[in-house]
Protein backbone atom coordinates (compact mmCIF):
# COMPACT_ATOMS: atom_id res chain seq x y z
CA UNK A 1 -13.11 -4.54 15.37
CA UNK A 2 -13.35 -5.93 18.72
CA UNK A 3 -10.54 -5.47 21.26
CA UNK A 4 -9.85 -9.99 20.84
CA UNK A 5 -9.99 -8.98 16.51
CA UNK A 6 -7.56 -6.09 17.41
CA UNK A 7 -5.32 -8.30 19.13
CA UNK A 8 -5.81 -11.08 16.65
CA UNK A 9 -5.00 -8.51 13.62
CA UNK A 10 -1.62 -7.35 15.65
CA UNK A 11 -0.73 -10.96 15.73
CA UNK A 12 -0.92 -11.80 12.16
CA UNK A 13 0.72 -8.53 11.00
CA UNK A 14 3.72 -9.54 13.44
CA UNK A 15 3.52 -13.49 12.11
CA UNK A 16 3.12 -11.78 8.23
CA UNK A 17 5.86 -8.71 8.72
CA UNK A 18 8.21 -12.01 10.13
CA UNK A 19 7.03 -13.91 7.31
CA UNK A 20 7.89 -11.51 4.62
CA UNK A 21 11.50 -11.20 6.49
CA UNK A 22 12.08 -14.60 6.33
CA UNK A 23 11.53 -15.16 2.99
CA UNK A 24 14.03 -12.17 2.38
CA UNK A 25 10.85 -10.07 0.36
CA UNK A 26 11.53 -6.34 0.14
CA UNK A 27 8.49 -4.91 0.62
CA UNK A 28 7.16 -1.65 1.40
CA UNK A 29 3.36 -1.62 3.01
CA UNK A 30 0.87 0.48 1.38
CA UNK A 31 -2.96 -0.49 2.64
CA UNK A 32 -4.87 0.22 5.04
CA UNK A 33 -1.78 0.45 7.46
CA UNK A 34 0.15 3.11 5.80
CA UNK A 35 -3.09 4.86 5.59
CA UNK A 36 -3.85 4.56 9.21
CA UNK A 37 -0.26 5.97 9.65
CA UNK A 38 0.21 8.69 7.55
CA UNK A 39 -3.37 9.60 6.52
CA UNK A 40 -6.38 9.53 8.55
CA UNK A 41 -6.69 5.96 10.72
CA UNK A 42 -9.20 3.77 9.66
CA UNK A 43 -10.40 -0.19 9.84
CA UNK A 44 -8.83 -2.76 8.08
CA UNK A 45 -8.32 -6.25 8.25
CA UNK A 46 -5.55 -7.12 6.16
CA UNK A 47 -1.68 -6.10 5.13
CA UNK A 48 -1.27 -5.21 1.60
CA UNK A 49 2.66 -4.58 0.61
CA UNK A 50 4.05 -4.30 -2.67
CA UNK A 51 6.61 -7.04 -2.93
CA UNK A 52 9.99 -6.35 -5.44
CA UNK A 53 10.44 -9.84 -6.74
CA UNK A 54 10.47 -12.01 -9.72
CA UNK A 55 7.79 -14.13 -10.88
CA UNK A 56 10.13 -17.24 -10.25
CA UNK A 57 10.69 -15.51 -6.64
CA UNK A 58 7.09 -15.24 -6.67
CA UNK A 59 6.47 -18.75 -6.70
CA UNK A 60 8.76 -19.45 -4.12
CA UNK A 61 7.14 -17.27 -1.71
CA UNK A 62 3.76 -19.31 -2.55
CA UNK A 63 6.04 -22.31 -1.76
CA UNK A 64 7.43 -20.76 1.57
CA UNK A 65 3.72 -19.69 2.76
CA UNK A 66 2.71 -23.17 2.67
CA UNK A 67 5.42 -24.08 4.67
CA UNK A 68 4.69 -21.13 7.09
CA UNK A 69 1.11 -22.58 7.32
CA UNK A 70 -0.88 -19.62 5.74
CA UNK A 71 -3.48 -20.48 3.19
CA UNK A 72 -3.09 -20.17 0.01
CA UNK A 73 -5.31 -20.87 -3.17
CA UNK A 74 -5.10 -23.49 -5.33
CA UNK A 75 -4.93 -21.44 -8.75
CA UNK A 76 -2.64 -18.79 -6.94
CA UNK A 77 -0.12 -19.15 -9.51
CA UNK A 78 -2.67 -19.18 -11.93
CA UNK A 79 -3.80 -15.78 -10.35
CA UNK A 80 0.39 -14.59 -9.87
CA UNK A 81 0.12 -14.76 -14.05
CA UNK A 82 -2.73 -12.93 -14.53
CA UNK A 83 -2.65 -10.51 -11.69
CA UNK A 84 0.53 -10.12 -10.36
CA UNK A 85 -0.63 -10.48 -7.39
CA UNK A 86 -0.68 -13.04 -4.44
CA UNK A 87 -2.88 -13.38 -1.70
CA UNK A 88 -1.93 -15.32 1.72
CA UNK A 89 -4.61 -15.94 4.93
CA UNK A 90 -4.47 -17.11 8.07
CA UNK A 91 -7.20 -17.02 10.96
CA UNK A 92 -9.31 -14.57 9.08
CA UNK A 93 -6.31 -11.92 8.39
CA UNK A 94 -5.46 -11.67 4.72
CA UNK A 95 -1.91 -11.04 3.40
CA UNK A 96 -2.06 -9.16 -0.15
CA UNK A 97 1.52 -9.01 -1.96
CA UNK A 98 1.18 -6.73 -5.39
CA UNK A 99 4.58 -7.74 -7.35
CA UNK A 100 6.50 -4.30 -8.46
CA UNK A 101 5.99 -3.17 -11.73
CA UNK A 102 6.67 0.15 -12.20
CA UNK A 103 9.70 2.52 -12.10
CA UNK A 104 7.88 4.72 -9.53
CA UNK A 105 7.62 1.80 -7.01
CA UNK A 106 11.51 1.52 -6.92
CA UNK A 107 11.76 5.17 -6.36
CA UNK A 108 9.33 4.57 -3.77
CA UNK A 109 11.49 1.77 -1.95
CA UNK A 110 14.43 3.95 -2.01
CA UNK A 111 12.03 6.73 -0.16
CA UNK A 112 10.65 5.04 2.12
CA UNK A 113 11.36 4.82 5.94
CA UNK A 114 11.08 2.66 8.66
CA UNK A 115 8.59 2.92 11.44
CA UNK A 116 7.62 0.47 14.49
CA UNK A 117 3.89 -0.75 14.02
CA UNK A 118 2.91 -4.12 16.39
CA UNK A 119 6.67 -4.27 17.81
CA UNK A 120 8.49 -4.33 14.27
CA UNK A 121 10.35 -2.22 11.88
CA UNK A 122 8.06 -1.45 8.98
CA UNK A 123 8.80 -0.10 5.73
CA UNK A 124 6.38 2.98 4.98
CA UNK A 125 6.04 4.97 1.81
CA UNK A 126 6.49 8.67 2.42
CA UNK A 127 3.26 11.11 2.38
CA UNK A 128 3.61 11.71 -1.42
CA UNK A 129 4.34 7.64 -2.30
CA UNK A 130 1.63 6.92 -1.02
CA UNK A 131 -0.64 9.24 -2.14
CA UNK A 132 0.63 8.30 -5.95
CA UNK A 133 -0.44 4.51 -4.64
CA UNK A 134 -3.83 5.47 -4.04
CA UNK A 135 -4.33 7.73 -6.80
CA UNK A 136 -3.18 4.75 -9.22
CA UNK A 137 -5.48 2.34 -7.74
CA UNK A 138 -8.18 5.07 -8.48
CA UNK A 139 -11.14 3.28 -6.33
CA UNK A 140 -13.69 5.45 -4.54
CA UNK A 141 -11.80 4.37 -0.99
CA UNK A 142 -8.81 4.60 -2.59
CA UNK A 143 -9.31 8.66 -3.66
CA UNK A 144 -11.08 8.53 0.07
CA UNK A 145 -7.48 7.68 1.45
CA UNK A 146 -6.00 10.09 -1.23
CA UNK A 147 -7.80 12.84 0.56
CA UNK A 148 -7.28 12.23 3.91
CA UNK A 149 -3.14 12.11 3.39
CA UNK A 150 -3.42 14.93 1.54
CA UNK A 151 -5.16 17.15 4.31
CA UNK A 152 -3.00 15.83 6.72
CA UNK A 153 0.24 16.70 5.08
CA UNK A 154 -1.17 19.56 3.06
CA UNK A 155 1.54 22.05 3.92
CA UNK A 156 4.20 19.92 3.89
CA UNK A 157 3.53 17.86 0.41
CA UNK A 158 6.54 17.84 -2.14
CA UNK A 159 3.95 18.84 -5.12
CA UNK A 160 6.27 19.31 -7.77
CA UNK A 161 7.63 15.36 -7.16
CA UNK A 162 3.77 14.16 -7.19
CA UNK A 163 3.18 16.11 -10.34
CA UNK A 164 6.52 14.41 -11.67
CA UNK A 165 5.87 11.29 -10.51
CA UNK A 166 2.40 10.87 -12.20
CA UNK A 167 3.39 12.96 -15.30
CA UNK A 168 5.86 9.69 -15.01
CA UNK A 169 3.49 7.36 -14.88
CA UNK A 170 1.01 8.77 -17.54
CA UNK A 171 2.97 9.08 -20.09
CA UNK A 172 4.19 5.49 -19.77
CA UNK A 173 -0.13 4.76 -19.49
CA UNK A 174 -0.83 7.20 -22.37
CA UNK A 175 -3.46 8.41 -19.69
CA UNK A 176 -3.93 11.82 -18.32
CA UNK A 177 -6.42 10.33 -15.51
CA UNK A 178 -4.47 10.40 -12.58
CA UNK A 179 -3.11 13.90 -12.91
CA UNK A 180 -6.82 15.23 -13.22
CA UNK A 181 -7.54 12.70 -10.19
CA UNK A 182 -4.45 14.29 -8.08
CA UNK A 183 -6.11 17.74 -8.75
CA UNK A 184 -9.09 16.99 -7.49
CA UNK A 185 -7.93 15.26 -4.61
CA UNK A 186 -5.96 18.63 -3.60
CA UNK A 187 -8.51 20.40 -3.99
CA UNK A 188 -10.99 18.01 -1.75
CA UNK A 189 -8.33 18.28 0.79
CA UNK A 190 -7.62 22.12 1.11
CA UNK A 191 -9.96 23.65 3.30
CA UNK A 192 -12.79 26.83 1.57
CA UNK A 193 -13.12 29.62 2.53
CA UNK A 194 -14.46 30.49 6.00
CA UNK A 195 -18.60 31.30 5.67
CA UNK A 196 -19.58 34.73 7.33
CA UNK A 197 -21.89 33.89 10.17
């Protein structure tokens, strides 16, 4: 991203953290930000935040985006229905809101802390929240992300609350899958044994 996108990106992620405030949405962010912050940095061009509201407080925010001047689909609430999911732009710069939906993302709310990104308080999930977030969403950048938190808080994770936390969340799926994905995860992020030269 050029140094005029960088700038441009800081800007909207000011305008869409003010936005969110505003509108009175708690939020916690878990994309490519959080990543960049608690994982291992890399590009992205959008804010993704899971958003703890109703679907009637849902359509409000689609109402209050408009208002704020971000674009916004015609069928979003037709999307909101059958995704649970909204998605705001402006300039280029994306705005994904995924509506809360499982016990674990409370728990997660509750956990997470504060940082200053772009001259605002932000809330960020802790090391362990969001590696659960990224091991649910199960894509291949997703488990990419997975990793890289991982080795960068390998000595520090809380294992026994991930292994909780999914157990959680599988048993409410009837789906091992992100258990075996957490293993192998861990084990992508813990460095072999040295090779004898």
């Amino acid at each position: 991203m050029s140094r005029k996108g960088a700038a441009g990106f800081d800007a909207f992620c000011r305008f869409a953290v003010d936005f969110l405030a505003d509108a009175r949405v708690p939020y916690i962010v878990i994309g490519g930000l959080a990543v960049a912050v608690i994982g291992e940095p890399r590009m992205t061009a959008d804010i993704d935040v899971v958003g703890f509201l109703t679907l009637d407080q849902a359509d409000q925010l689609i109402e209050a985006a408009e208002r704020a001047g971000l674009e916004v689909a015609s069928d979003e609430r037709r999307r909101l229905r059958a995704t649970g999911t909204l998605r705001f732009a402006k300039r280029g710069f994306v705005l994904d809101v995924i509506l809360a939906s499982l016990p674990f993302e409370d728990t997660a709310r509750k956990r997470a802390r504060k940082r200053r990104l772009f001259e605002r308080l932000v809330p960020l999930p802790t090391p362990e929240d969001l590696l659960v977030f990224k091991i649910l969403a199960g894509r291949d950048k997703d488990l990419v992300d997975a990793v890289g938190i991982a080795r960068r808080h390998l000595r520090t994770l809380d294992r026994a609350y991930l292994l909780r936390t999914l157990r959680e969340v599988c048993d409410l799926a009837e789906d091992g899958t992100a258990l075996r994905l957490l293993e192998d995860v861990l084990a992508k992020a813990t460095p072999g044994p040295r090779r004898k030269r």
